[in-house]
N, C-alpha and C. Protein backbone atom coordinates (compact mmCIF):
# COMPACT_ATOMS: atom_id res chain seq x y z
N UNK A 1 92.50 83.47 104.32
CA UNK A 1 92.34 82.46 103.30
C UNK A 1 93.71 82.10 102.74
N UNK A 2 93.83 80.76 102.57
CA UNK A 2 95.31 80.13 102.01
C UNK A 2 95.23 80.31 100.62
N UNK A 3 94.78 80.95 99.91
CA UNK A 3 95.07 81.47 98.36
C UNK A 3 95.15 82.60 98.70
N UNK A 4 96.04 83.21 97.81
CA UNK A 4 96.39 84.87 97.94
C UNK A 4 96.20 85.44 95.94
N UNK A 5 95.68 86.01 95.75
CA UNK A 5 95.32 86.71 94.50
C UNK A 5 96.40 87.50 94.66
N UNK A 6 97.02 87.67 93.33
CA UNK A 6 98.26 88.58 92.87
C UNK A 6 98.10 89.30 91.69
N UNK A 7 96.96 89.49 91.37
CA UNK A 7 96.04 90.20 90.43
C UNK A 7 97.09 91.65 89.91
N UNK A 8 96.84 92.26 91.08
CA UNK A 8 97.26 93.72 91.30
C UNK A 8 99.03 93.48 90.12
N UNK A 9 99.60 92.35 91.27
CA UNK A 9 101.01 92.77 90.22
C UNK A 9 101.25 92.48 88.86
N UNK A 10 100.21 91.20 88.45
CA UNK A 10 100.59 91.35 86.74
C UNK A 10 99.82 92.39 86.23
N UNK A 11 98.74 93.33 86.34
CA UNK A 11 98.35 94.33 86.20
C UNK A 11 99.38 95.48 86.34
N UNK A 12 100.25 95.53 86.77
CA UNK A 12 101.16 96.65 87.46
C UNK A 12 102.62 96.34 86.39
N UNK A 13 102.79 94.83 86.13
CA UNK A 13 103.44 94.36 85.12
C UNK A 13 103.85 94.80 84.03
N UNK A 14 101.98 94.14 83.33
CA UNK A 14 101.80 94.43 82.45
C UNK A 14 101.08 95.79 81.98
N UNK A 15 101.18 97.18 82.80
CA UNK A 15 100.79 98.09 82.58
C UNK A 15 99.64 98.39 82.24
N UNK A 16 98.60 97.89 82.77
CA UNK A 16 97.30 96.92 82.38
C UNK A 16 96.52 97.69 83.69
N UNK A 17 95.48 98.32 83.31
CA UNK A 17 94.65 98.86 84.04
C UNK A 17 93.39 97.94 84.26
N UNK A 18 92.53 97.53 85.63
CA UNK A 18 91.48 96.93 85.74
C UNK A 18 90.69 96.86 84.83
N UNK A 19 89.95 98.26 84.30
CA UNK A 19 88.70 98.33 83.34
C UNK A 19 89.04 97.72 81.83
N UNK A 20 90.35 97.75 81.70
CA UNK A 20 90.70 97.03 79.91
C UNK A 20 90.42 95.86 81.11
N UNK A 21 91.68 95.44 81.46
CA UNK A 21 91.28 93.51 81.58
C UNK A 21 89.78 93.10 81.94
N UNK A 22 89.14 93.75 82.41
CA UNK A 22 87.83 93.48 82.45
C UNK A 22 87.17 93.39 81.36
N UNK A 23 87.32 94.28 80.55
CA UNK A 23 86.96 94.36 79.32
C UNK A 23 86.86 93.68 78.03
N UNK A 24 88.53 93.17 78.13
CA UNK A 24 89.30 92.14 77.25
C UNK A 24 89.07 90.69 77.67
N UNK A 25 88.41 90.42 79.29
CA UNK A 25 88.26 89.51 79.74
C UNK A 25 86.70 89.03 79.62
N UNK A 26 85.75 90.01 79.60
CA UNK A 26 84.15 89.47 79.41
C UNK A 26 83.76 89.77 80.78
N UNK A 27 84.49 90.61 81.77
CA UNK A 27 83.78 90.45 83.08
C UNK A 27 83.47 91.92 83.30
N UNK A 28 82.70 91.55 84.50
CA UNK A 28 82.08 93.43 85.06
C UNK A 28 83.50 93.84 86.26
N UNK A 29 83.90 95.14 86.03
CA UNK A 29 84.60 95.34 86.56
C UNK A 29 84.63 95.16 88.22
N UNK A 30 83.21 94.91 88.56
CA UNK A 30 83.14 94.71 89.97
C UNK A 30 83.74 93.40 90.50
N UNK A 31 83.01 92.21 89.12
CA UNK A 31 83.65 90.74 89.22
C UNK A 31 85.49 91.13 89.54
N UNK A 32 85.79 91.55 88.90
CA UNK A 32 87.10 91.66 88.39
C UNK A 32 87.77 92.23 90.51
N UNK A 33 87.17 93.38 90.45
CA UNK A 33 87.07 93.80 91.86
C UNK A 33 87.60 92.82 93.03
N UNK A 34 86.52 92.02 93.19
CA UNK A 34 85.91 90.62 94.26
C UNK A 34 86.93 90.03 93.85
N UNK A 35 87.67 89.49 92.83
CA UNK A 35 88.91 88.63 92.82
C UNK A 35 89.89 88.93 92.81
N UNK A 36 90.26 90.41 92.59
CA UNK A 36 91.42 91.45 93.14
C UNK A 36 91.65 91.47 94.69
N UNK A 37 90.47 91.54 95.14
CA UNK A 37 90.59 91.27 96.67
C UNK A 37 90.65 90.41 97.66
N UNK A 38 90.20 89.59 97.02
CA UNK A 38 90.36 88.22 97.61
C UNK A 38 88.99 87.52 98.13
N UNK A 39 87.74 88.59 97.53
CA UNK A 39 87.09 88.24 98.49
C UNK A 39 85.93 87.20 97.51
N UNK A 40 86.44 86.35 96.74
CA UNK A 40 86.25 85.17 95.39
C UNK A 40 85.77 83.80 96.25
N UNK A 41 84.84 83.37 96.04
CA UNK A 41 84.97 82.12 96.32
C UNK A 41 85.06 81.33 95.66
N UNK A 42 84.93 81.12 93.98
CA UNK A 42 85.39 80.50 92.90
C UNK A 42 85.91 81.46 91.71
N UNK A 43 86.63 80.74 91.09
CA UNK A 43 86.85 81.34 89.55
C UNK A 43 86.45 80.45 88.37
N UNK A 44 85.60 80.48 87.61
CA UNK A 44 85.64 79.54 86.28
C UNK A 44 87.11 79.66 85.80
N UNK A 45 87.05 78.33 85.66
CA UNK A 45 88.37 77.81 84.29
C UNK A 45 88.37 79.04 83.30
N UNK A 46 87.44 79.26 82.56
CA UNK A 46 87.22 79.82 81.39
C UNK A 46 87.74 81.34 81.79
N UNK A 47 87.22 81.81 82.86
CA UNK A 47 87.70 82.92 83.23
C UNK A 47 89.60 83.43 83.59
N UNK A 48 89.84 82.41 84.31
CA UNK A 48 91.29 82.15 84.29
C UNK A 48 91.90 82.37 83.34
N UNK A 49 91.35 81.55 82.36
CA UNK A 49 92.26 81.28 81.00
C UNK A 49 92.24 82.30 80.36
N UNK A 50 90.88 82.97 80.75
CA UNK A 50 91.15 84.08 79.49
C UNK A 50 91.84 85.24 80.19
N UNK A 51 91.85 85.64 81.84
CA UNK A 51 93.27 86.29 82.40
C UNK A 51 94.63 86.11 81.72
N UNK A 52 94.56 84.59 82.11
CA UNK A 52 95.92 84.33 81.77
C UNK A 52 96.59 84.73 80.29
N UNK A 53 95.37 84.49 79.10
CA UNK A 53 95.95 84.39 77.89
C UNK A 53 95.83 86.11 77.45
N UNK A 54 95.04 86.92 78.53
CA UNK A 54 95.07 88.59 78.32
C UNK A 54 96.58 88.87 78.82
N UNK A 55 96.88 88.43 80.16
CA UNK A 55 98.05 88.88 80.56
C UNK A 55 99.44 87.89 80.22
N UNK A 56 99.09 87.14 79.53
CA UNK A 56 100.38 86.21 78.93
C UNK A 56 101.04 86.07 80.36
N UNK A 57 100.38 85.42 80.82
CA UNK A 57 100.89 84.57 82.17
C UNK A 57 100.56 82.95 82.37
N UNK A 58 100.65 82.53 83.27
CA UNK A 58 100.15 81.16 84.06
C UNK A 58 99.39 81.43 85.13
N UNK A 59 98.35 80.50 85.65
CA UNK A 59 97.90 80.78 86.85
C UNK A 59 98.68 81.06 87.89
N UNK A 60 99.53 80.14 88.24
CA UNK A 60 100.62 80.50 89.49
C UNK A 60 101.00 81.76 89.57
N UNK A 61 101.22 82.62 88.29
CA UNK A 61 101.51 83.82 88.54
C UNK A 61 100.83 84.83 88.97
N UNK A 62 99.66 84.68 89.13
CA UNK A 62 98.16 85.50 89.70
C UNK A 62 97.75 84.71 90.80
N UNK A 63 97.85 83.31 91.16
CA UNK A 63 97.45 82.82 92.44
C UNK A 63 98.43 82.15 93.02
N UNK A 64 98.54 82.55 94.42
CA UNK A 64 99.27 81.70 95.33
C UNK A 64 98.82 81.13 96.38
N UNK A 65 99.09 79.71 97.06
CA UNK A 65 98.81 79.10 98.24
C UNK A 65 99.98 79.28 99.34
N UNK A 66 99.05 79.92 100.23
CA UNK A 66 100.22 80.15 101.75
C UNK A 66 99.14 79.27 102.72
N UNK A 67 100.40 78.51 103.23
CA UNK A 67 99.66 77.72 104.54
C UNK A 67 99.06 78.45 105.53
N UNK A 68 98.18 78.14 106.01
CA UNK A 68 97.23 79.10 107.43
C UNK A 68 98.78 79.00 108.62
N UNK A 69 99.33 77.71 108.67
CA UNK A 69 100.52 77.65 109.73
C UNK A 69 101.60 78.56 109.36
N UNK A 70 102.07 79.16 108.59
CA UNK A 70 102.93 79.69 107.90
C UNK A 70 102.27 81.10 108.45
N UNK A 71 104.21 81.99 108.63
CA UNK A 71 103.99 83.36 108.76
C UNK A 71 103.18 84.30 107.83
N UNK A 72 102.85 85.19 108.01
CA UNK A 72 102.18 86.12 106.85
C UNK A 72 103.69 86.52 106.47
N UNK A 73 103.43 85.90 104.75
CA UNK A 73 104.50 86.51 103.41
C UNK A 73 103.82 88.04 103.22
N UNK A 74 102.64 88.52 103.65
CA UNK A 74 102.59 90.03 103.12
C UNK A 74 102.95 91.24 103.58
């Protein structure tokens, strides 16, 4: 998939363990899980925002687009 979730590093960042941001975020840690991994097929806005405004980030900083033509960056 050409979005890559970067979940893990503002968590790692911000010294921020899954079960708080889940917590602080309104979601079940499993949700939280499924979009750690990539394996998401949507995210609500609402959900984003409230990542973003838990981890004082931007989206870009938790999601990235890599072209399918493009080498693997991982």
């Amino acid at each position: 998939m050409p979005i890559i979730i970067n979940l893990d590093v503002m968590l790692a960042k911000r010294k921020m363990r899954s079960n708080e941001l889940a917590d602080k975020v309104g979601i079940t840690t499993a949700n939280l899980s499924i979009l750690k991994t990539g394996k998401a097929k949507a995210i609500r806005f609402s959900t984003l925002e409230a990542i973003c405004e838990v981890l004082e980030c931007q989206p870009g900083d938790i999601m990235e687009y890599i072209a399918e033509n493009e080498p693997n960056k991982l």
